[in-house]
Protein backbone atom coordinates (compact mmCIF):
# COMPACT_ATOMS: atom_id res chain seq x y z
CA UNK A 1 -69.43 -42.31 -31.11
CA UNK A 2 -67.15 -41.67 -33.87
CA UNK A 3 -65.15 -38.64 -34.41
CA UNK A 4 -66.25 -37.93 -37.89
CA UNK A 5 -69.91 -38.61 -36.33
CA UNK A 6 -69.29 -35.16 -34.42
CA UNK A 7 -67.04 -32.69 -35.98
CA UNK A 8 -66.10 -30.27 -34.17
CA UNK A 9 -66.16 -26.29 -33.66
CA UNK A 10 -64.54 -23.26 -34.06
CA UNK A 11 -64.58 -22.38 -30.16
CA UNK A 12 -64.13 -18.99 -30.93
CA UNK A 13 -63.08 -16.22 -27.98
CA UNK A 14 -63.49 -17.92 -24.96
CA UNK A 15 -62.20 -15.52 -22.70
CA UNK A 16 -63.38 -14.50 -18.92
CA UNK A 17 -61.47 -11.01 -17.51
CA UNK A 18 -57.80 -11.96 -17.38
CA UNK A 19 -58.20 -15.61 -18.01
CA UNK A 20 -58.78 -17.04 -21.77
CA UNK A 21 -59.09 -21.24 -22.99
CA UNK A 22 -56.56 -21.74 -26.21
CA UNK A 23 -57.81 -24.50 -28.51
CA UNK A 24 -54.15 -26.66 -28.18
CA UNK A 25 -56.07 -30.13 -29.70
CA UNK A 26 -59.42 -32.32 -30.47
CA UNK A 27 -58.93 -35.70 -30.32
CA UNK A 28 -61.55 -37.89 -32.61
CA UNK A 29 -63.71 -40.34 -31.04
CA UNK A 30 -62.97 -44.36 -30.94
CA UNK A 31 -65.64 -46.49 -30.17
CA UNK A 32 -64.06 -49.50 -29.80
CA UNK A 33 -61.54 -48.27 -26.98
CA UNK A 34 -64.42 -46.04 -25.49
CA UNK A 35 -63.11 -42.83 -26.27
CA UNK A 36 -65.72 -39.45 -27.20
CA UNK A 37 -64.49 -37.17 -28.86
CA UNK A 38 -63.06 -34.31 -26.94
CA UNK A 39 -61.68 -30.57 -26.85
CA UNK A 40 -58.07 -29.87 -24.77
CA UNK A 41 -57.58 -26.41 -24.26
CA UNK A 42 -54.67 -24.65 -22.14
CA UNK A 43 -56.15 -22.07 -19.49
CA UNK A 44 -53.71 -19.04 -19.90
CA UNK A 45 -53.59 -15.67 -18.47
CA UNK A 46 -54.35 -12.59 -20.79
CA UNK A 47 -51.24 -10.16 -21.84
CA UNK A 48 -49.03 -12.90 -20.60
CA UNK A 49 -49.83 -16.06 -21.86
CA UNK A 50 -48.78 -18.07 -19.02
CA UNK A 51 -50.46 -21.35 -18.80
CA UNK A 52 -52.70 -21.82 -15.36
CA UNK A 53 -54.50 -25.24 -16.56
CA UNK A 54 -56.21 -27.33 -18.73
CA UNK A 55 -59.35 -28.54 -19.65
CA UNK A 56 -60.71 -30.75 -21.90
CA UNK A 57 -64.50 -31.61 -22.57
CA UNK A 58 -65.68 -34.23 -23.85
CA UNK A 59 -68.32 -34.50 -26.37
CA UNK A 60 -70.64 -37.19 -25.57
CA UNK A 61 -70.86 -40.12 -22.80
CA UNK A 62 -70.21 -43.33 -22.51
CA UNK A 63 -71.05 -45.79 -19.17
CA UNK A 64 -67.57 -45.40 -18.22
CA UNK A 65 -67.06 -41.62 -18.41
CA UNK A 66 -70.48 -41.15 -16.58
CA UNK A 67 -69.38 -42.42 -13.81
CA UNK A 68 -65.62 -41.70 -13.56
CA UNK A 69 -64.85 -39.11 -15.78
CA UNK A 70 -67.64 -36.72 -17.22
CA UNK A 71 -67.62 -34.48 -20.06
CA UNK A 72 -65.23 -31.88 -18.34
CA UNK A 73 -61.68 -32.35 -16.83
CA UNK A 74 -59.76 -29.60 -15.42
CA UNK A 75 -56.55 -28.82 -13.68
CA UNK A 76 -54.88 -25.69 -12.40
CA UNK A 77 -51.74 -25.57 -11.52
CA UNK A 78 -50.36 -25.28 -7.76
CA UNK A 79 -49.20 -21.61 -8.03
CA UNK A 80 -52.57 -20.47 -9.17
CA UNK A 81 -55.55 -21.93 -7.69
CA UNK A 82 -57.56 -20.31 -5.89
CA UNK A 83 -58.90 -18.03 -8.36
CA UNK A 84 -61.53 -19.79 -9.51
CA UNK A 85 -60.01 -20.79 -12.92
CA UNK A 86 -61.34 -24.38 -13.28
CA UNK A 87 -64.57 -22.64 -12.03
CA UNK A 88 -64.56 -19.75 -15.16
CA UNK A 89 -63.04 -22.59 -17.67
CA UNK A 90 -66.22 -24.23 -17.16
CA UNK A 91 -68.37 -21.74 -17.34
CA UNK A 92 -66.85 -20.68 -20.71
CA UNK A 93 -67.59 -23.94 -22.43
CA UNK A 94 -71.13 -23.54 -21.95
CA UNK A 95 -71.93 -22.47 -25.17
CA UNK A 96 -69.21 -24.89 -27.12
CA UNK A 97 -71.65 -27.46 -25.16
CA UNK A 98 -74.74 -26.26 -26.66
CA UNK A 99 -73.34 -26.02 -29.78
CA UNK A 100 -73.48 -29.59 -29.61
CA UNK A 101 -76.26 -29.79 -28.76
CA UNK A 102 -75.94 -31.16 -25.47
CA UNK A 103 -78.75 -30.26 -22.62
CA UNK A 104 -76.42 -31.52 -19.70
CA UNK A 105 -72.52 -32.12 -18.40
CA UNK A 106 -71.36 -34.37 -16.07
CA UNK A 107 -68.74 -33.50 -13.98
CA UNK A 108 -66.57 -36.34 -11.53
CA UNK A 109 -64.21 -36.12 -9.00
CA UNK A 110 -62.81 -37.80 -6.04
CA UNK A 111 -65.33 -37.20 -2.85
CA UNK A 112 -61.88 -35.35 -0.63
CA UNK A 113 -61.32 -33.32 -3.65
CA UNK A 114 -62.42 -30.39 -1.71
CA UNK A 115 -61.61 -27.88 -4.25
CA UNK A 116 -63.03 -29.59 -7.63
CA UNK A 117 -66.31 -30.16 -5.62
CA UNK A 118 -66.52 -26.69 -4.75
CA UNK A 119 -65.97 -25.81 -8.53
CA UNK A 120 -68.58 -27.99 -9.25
CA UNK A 121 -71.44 -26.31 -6.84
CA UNK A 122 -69.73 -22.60 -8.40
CA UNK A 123 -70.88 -23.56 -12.06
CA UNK A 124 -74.28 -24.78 -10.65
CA UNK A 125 -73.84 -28.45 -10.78
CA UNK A 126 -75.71 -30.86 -9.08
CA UNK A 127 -74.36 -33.73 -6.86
CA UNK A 128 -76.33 -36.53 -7.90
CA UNK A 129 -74.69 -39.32 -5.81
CA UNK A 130 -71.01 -40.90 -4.84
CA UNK A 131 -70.27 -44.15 -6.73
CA UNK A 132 -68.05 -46.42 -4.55
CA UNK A 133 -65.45 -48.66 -5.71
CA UNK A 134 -67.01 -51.41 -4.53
CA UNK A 135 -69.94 -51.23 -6.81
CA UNK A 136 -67.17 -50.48 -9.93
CA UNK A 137 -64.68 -53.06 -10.37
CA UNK A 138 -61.67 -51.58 -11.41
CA UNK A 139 -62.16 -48.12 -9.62
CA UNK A 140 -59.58 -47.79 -7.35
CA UNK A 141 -61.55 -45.20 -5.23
CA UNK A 142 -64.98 -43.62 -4.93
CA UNK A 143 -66.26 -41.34 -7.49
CA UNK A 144 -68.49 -37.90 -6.62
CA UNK A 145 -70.88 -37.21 -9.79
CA UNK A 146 -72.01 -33.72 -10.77
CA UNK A 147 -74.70 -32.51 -13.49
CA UNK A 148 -75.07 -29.27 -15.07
CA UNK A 149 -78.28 -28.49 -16.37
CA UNK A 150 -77.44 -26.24 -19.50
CA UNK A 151 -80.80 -25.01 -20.24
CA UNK A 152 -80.87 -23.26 -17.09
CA UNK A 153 -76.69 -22.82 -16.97
C-alpha cells in the first residue's frame, strides 16, 4: 500500500471531555519496507496542553502488523495512566477509521501487558488468539491480538 494510494484526512476535533488527539504527523506508506500508511497524534489535556500520549493508527495491514503491531499503537505516559486515555484515544479514531473505509482494527500487545489488554476489552475488542514466538521467527516474545468490529463500535 502506497501512501499516495490512501491520502489521508482532515481528522477534525477529536476531542473526549478533558482529553483531545493533535494531528503532530502522517507518514506515507512504503511497500517495499512494509510500512502502511499511518496517523501520529499527541494525546494532550484540554486548557493545558500537556502531552499524556500518543497514538498512531495505521491505515491498512500487512502480515506483519497483523500479528505484531495492528492498526493502533498507544502510549500514556507514567504520571497519567490510569485514566483511561489510551482507552478514549481509541475510541476517538473510530470515525477517522471509517472514513477509510475500514470495517475492523486490530489491536496487539504483549500477553502481561495488563493495562493495554484491559484497554483493549474497554473499546470492545475482541481477543482472537496469542501468537507465540515460536511460531514467528524473529518475535522476541508472544503477541496478544485484538479486533474491533467497527460496524458495531
Amino acid at each position: 500500500m502506497s501512501g499516495s494510494a490512501t491520502p489521508f484526512h482532515a481528522p477534525g476535533r477529536l476531542r473526549d471531555g478533558d482529553l483531545e488527539l493533535v494531528l503532530t504527523a502522517t507518514q506515507p506508506g512504503d511497500a517495499k519496507r512494509g510500512l502502511v500508511p499511518q496517523y501520529e497524534f499527541e494525546m494532550r489535556l484540554v486548557g493545558s496542553g500537556t502531552k499524556v500520549g500518543h497514538l498512531h493508527f495505521r491505515i491498512g495491514l500487512t502480515g506483519e502488523l497483523k500479528r505484531f503491531g495492528g492498526n493502533l499503537g498507544y502510549d500514556v505516559e507514567a504520571a497519567y495512566r490510569g485514566h483511561r486515555y489510551a482507552a478514549r484515544a481509541c475510541r476517538l479514531i473510530f470515525p477517522l477509521a471509517r472514513q477509510h473505509g475500514l470495517r475492523e482494527l486490530w489491536v496487539t500487545c504483549a500477553p502481561e501487558n495488563t493495562p493495554s489488554r484491559r484497554t483493549c476489552e474497554i473499546i470492545g475488542a475482541k481477543h482472537l488468539d496469542t501468537v507465540s514466538a515460536e511460531a514467528s521467527p524473529g518475535q522476541p516474545r508472544p503477541t496478544c491480538r485484538y479486533v474491533i468490529d467497527l460496524t458495531t463500535a
